[in-house]
Protein backbone atom coordinates (compact mmCIF):
# COMPACT_ATOMS: atom_id res chain seq x y z
CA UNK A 1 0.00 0.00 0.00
CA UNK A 2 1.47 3.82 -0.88
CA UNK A 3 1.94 5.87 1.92
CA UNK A 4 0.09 8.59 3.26
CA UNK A 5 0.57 11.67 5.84
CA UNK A 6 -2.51 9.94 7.67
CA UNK A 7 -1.35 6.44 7.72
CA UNK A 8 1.82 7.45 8.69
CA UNK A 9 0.14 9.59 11.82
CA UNK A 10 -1.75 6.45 12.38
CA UNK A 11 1.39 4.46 12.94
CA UNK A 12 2.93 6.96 14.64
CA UNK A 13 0.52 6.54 17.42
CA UNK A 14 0.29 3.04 17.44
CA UNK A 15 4.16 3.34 18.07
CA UNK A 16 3.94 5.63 20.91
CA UNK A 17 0.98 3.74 22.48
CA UNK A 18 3.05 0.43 22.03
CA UNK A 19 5.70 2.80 23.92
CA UNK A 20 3.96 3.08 26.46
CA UNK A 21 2.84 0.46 27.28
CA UNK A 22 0.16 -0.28 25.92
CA UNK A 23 -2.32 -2.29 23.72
CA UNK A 24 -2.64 -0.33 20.65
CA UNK A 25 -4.59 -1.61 16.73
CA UNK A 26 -5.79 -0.42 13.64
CA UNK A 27 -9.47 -0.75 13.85
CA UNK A 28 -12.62 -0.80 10.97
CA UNK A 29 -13.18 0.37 8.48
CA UNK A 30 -9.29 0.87 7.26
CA UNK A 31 -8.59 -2.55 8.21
CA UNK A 32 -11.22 -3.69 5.53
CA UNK A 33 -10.57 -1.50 3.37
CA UNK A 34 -6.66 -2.79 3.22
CA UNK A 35 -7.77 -6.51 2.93
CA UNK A 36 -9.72 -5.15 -0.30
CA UNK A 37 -6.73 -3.63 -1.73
CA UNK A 38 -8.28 -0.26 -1.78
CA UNK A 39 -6.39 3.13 -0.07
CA UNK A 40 -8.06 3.32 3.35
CA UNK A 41 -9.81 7.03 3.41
CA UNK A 42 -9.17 7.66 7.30
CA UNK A 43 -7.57 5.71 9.97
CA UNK A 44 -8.81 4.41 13.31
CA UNK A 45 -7.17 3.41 16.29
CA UNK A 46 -8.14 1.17 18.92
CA UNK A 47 -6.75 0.61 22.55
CA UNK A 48 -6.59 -0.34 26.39
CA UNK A 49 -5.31 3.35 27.11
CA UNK A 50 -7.97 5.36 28.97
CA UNK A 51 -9.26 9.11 27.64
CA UNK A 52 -7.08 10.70 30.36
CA UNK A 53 -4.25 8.24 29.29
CA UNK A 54 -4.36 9.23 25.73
CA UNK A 55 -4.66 12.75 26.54
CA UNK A 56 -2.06 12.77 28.78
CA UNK A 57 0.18 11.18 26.49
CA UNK A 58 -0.13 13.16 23.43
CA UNK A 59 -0.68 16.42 25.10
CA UNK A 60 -3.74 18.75 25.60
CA UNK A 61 -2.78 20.66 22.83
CA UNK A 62 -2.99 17.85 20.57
CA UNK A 63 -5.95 16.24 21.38
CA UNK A 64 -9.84 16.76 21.82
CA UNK A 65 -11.79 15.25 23.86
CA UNK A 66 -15.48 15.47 22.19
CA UNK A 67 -16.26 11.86 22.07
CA UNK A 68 -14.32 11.30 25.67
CA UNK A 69 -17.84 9.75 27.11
CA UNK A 70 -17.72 7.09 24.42
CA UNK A 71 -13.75 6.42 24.97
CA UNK A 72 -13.18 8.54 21.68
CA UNK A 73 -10.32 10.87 22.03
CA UNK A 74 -8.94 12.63 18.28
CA UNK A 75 -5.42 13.31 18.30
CA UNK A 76 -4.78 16.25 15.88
CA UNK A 77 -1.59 16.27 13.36
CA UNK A 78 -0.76 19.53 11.19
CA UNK A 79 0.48 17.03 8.27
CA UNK A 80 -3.05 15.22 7.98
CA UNK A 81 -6.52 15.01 9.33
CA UNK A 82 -7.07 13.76 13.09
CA UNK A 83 -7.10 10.47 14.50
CA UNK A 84 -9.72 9.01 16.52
CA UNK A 85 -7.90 6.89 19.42
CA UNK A 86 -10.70 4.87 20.68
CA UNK A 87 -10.90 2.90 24.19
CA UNK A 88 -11.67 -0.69 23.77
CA UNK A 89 -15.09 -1.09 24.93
CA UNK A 90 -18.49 -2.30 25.51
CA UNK A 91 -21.77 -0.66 25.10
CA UNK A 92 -24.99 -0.13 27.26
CA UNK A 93 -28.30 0.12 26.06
CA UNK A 94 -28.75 2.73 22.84
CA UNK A 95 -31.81 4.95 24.38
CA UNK A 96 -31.06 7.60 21.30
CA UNK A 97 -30.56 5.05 18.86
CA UNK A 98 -27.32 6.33 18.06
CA UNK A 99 -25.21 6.58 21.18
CA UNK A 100 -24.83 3.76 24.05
CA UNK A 101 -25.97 5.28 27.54
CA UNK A 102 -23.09 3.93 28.97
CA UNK A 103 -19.77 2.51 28.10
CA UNK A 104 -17.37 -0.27 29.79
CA UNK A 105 -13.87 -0.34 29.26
CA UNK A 106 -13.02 -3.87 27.98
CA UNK A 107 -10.50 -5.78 25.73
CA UNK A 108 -10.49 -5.95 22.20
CA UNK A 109 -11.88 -9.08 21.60
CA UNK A 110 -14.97 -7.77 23.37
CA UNK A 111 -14.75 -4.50 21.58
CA UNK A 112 -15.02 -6.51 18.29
CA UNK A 113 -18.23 -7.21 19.48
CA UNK A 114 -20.49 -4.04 20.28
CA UNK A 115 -19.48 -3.13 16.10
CA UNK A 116 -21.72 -3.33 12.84
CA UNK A 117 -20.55 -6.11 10.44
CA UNK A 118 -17.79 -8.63 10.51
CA UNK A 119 -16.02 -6.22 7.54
CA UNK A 120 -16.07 -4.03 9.78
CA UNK A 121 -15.01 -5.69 12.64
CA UNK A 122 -11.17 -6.60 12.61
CA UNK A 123 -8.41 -4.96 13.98
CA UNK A 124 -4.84 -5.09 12.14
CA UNK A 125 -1.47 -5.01 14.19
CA UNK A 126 0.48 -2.76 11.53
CA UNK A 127 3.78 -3.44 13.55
CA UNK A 128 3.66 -6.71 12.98
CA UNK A 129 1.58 -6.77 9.91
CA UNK A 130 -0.87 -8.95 11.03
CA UNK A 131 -4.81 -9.05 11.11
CA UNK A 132 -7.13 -9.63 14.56
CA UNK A 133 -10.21 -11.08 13.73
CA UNK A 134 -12.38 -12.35 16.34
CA UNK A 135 -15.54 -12.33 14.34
CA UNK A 136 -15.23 -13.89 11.11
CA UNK A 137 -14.47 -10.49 9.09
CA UNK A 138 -12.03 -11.91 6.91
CA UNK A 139 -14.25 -15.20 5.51
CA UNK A 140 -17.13 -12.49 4.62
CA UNK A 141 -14.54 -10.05 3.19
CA UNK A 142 -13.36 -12.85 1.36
CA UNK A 143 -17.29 -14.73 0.61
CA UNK A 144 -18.66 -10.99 -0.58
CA UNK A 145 -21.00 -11.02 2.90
CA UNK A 146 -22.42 -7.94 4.42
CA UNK A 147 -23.00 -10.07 7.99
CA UNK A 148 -24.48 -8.49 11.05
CA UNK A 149 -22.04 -9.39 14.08
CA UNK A 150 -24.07 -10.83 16.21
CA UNK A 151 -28.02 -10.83 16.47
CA UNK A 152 -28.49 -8.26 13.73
CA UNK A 153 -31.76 -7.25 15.57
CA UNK A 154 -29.74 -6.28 18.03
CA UNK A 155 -27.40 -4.20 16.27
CA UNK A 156 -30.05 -2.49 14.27
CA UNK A 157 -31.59 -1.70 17.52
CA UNK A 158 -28.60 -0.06 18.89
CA UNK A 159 -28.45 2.07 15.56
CA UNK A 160 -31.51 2.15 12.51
CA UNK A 161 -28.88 3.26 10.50
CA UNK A 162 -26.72 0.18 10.27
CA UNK A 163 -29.83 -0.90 8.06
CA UNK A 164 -29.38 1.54 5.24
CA UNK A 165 -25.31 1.32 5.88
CA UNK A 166 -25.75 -2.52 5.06
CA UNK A 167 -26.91 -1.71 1.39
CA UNK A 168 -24.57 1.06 0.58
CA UNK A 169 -21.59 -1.21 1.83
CA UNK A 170 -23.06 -4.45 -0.42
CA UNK A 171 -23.90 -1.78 -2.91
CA UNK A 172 -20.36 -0.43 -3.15
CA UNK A 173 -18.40 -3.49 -2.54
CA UNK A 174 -20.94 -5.72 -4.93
CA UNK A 175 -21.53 -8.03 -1.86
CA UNK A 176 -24.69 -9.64 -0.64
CA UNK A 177 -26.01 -9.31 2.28
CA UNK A 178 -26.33 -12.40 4.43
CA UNK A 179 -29.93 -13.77 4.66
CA UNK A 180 -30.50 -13.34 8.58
CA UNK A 181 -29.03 -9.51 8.22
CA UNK A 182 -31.52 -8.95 5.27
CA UNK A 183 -34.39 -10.77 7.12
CA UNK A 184 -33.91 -8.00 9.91
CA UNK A 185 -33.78 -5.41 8.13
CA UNK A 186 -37.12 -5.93 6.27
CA UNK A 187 -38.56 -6.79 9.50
CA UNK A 188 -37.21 -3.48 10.87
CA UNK A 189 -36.96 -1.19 7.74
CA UNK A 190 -39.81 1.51 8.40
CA UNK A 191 -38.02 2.04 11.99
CA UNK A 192 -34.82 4.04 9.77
CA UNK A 193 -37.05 6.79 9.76
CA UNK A 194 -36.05 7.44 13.42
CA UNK A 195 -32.58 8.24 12.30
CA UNK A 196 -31.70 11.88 11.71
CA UNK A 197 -32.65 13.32 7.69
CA UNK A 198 -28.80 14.41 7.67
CA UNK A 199 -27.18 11.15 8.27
CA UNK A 200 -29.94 8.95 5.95
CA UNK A 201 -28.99 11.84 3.20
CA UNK A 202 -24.80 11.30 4.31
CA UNK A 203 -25.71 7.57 3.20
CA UNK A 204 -27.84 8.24 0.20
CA UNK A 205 -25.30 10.70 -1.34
CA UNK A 206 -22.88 7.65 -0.40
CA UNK A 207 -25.06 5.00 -2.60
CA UNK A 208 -26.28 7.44 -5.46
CA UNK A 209 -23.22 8.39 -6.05
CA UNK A 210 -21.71 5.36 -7.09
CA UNK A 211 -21.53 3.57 -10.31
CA UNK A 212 -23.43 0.56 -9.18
CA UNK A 213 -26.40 3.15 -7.83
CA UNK A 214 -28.88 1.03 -10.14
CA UNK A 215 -28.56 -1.79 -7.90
CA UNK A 216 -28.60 0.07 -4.60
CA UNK A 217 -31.97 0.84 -5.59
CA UNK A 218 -32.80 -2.62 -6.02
CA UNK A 219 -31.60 -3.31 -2.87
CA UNK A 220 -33.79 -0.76 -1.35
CA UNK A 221 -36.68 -2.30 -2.48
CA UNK A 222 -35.75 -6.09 -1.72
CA UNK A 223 -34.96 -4.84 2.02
CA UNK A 224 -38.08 -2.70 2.77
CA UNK A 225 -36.22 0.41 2.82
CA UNK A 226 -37.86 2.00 -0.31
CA UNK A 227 -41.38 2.85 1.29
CA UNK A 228 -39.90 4.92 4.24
CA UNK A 229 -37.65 6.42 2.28
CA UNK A 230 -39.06 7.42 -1.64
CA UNK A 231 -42.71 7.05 -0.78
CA UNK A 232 -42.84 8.26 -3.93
CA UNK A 233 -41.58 5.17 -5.94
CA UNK A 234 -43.25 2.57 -4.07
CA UNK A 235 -46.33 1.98 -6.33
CA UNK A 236 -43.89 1.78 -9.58
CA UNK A 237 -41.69 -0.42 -7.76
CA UNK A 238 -44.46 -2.68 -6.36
CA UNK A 239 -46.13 -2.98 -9.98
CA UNK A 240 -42.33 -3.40 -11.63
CA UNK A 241 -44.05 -0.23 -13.85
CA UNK A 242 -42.47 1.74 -16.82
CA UNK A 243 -41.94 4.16 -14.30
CA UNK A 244 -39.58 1.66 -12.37
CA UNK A 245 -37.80 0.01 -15.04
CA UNK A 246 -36.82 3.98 -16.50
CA UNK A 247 -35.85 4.93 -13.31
CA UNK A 248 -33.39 2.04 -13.00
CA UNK A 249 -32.49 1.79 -16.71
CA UNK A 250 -31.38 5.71 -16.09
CA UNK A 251 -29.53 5.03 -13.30
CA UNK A 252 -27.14 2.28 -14.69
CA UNK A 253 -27.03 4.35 -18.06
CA UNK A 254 -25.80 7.72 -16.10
CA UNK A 255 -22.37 8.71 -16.06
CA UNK A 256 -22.46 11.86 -13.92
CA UNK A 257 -21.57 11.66 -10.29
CA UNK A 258 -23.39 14.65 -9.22
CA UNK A 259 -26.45 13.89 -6.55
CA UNK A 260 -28.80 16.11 -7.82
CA UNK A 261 -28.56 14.56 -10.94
CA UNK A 262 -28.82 10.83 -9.43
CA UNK A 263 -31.70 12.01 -7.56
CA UNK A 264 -33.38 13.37 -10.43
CA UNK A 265 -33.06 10.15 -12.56
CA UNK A 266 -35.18 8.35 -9.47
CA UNK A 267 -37.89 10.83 -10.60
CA UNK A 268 -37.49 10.93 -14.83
CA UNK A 269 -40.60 8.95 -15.17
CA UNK A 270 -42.25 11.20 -12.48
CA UNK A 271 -41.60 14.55 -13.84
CA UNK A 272 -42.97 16.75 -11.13
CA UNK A 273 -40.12 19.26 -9.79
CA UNK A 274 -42.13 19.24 -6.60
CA UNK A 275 -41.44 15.39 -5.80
CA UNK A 276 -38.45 15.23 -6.12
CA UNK A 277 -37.61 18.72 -4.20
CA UNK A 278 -40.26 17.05 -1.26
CA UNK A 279 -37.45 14.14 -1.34
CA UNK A 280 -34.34 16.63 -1.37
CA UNK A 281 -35.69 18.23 1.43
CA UNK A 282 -36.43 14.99 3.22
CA UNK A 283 -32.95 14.22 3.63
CA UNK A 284 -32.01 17.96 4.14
CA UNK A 285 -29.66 18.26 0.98
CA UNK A 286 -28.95 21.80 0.11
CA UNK A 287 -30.84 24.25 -1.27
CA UNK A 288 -28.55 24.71 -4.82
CA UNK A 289 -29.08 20.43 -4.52
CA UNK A 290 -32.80 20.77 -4.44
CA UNK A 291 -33.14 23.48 -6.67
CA UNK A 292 -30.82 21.52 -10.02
CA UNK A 293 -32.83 18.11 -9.37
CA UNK A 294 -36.02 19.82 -9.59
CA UNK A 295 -34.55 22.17 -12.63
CA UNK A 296 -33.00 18.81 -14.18
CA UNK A 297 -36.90 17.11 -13.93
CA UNK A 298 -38.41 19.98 -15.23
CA UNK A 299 -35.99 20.44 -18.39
CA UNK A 300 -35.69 16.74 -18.70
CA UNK A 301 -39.47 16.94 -20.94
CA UNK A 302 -38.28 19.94 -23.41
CA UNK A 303 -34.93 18.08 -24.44
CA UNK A 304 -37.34 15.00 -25.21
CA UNK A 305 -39.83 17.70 -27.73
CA UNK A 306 -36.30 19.72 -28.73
CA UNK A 307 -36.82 19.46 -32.19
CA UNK A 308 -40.67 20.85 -31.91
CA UNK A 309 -39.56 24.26 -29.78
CA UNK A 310 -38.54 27.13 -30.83
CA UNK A 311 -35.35 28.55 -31.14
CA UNK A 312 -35.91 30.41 -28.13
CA UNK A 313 -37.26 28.39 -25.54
CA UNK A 314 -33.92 26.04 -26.20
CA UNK A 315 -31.74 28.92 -25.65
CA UNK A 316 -33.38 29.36 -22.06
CA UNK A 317 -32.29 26.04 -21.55
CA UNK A 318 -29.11 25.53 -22.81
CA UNK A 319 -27.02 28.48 -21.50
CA UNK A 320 -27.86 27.15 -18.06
CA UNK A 321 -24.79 26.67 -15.62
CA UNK A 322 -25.74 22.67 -15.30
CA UNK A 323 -26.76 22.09 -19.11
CA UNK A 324 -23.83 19.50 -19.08
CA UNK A 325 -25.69 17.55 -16.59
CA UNK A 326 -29.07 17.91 -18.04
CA UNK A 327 -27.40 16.48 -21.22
CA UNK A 328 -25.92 13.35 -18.78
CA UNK A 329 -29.15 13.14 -17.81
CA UNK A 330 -31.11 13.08 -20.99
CA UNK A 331 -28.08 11.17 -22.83
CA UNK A 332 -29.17 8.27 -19.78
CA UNK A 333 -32.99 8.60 -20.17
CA UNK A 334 -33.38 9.51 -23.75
CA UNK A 335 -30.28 7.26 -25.30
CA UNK A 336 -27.14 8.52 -27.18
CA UNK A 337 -28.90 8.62 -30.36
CA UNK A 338 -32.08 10.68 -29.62
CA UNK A 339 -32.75 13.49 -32.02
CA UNK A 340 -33.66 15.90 -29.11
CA UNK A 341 -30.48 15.54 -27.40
CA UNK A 342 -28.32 15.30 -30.92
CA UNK A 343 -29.66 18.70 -31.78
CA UNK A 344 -29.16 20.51 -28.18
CA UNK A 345 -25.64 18.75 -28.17
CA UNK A 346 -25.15 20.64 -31.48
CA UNK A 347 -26.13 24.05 -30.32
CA UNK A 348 -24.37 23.82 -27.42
CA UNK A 349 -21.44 24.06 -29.31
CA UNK A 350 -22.03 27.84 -30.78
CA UNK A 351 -20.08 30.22 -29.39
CA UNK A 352 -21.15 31.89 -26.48
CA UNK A 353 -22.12 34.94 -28.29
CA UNK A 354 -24.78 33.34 -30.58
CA UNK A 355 -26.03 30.76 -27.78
CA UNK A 356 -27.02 33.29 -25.03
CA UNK A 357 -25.96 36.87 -26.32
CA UNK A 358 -26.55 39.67 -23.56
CA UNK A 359 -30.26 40.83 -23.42
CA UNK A 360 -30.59 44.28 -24.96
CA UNK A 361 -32.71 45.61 -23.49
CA UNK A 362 -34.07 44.98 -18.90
CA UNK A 363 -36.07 45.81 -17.01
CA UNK A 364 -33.61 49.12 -15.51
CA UNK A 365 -33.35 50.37 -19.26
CA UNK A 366 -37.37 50.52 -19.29
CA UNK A 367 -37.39 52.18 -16.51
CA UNK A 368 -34.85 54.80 -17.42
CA UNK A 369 -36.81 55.45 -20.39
CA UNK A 370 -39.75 56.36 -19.19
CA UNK A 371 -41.52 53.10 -18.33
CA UNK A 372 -43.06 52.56 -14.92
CA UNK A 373 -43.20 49.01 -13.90
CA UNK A 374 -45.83 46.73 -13.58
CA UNK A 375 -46.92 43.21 -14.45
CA UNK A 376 -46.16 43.88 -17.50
CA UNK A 377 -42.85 44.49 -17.71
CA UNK A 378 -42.46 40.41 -17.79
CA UNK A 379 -44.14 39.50 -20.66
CA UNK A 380 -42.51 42.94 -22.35
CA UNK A 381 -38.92 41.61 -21.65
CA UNK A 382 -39.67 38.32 -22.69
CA UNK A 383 -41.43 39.35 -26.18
CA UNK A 384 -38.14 40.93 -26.87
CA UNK A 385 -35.71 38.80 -25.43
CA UNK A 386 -37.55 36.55 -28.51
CA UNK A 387 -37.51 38.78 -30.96
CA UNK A 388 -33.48 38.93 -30.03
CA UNK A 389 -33.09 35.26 -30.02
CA UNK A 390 -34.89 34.92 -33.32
CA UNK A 391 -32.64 37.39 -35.03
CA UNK A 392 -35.39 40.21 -35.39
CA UNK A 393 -33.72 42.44 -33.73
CA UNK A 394 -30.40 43.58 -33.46
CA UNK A 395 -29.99 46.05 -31.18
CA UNK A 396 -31.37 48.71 -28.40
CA UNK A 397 -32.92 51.21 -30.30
CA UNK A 398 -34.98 48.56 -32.12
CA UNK A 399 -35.37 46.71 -28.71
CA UNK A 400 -36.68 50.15 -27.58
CA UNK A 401 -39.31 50.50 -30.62
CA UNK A 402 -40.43 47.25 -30.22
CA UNK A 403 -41.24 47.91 -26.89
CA UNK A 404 -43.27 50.51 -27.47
CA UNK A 405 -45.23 48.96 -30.52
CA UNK A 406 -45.90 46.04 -27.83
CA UNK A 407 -47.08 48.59 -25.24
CA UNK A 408 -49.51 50.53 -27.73
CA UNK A 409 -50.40 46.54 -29.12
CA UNK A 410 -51.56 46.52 -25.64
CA UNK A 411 -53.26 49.17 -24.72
CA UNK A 412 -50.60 49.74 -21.71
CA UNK A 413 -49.81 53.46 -21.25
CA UNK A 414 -46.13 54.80 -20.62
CA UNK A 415 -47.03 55.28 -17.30
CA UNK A 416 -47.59 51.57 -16.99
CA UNK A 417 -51.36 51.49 -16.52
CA UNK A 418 -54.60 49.75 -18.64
CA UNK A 419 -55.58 52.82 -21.14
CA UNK A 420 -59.40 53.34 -20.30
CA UNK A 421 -60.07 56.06 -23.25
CA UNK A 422 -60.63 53.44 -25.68
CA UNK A 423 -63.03 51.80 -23.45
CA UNK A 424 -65.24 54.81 -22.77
């Protein structure tokens, strides 16, 4: 494995635990990750030192002490990211569904214990180069098995949101998960919703994300965790609809890694903006998030009918900031070869100055010449924003006498207001 300024930290404090006396391993999810030849993201360190012991030995300065109550102490390193240095443990009773209500300090064997899955369960002696695995971790590593350790009731009591963590790991890893495991968690899947919105979203950006997203969905509907958590899809999914199969056909098809634009494949056979904004929401993504899936729906539609709209209702569209991944999008759900999407690809390719030239003519320019605003001044701007488009016009003087043929055309006064003369 290459090096890194956090693996190297990590050892480091494996050293000077080992220095002092004490027990000290690589723990979870790095361990795994190692045994699957893949560059461990962050590092975790397990051992028989105490919170005050750790913190005494690396220094105040170095270390917080946020997770202390759970034996979690982060030792800090200018070269990399922090550490956690965790206390061998076991857990009491989760009342929160997250956190234990109590902790004992124990040995690592017993530690092994209290964690999610077997992958995730193994320590790994990085002195001695040498994995610890009291629960089976490496067989299931080495079988493809997302396995519960222990009663996975259990462990899905202590936290609902080992449940949705079981699919994104067998999702990203191409495991299964064992049959027990998957029996509890469709026995226990509407009980997620407990967990907060931002750590189910932290999970679904995880899953959606990633190339094999198509079958994470699946895998949401064989455990039970579709219903509580796209209400939305549950009919389509139940009836194996068109509206299923295109969401899933999109989903393997798309190339993009943005989550807005995962999300809003989920909803191409759905197109209402406001679903799948009620399911950004749900999960608390960000308001820019929201906002593109729901644009990306919406749009989705018009690239389908490109070749029957005019020239400028596609320049609306295309000049967007996120018309790339409207075209991954429509290149997924529409195919490569689709006439709509062949003929937007082509315009997108005009230079800048023909695709979205500067408006001549706003609102402020009305206004400075004499124009009071109203509700008018919307479908004024956009009449000549047209005309623009469409070549018609070609620059602010014949913006400006457009304007005012469109004003008289409408009986609108310069003052802004319905002309009641003719009326009398």
């Amino acid at each position: 494995m290459s090096a890194n300024p956090q693996r190297e930290f990590a050892l480091d404090i494996v050293r000077q635990l080992r220095a002092a006396s004490f027990e000290a391993l690589w723990a979870g999810g790095c361990v795994r990750d190692q045994l699957l030849g893949r560059e461990p993201q962050d590092y975790d360190v397990a051992t028989n030192a105490r919170p005050e012991e750790i913190q005494k030995l690396f220094g105040q300065r170095r270390t917080l002490a946020i997770g202390a109550a759970f034996g979690v102490i982060s030792v800090l390193n200018k070269n990399s990211g922090p550490v956690e240095v965790a206390t061998f443990r076991s857990d009491g009773a989760y009342l929160d569904g997250r956190h234990p209500s109590s902790v004992v300090y124990t040995t690592a064997e017993h530690d092994a214990q209290r964690r999610d899955f077997t992958i995730n369960g193994m320590f790994f002696d990085p002195l001695e180069e040498r994995v610890i695995d009291y629960v089976g971790g490496q067989a299931d590593l080495a079988a493809g098995v997302i396995r519960a350790i222990g009663d996975p009731a259990a462990r899905f009591t202590e936290d609902k949101l080992r449940m949705l963590r079981a699919a994104r790991f067998a999702t990203t890893f191409d495991f299964t998960i064992e049959p027990v495991t998957l029996a509890a968690i469709q026995s226990m899947a509407a009980e997620v919703t407990v967990v907060s919105a931002e750590r189910i979203g932290a999970e679904l950006t995880r899953l959606f994300t990633h190339p094999r997203r198509r079958e994470g969905l699946q895998l949401l509907q064989e455990s039970g965790l579709l219903p509580p958590l796209f209400p939305e899809l549950v009919d389509a999914a139940r009836n194996n609809s068109d509206v299923w199969s295109k969401a899933l056909q999109t989903l393997e098809r798309l190339e993009s890694e943005n989550l807005s634009t995962a999300l809003s494949a989920l909803f191409v056979g759905l197109p209402k903006p406001a679903e799948v904004a009620a399911a950004g929401r749900r999960f608390r993504l960000s308001n820019k998030e929201i906002d593109l899936a729901a644009w990306l729906v919406k749009q989705l539609p018009r690239i389908d009918v490109a070749e029957q709209l005019f020239w400028p209702q596609l320049q609306r569209i295309l000049p967007h900031e996120s018309a790339g991944e409207l075209m991954a999008l429509a290149r997924a759900a529409l195919g490569d070869k689709h006439a709509g999407l062949l003929g937007c690809q082509v315009l997108l390719a005009l230079p800048s100055e023909r695709l979205n030239p500067p408006p001549l003519l706003t609102g402020d320019d009305l206004v400075r010449h004499g124009y009071r605003p109203g509700p008018h001044f919307a479908r004024l701007l956009t009449a000549i924003r047209d005309a623009q488009l469409e070549g018609q016009i070609r620059d602010q003087a014949e913006a400006l006498q457009l304007a005012e043929q469109l004003i008289q055309d409408q009986d609108i006064d310069h003052k802004g207001t319905k002309d009641t003369k003719k009326e009398k």
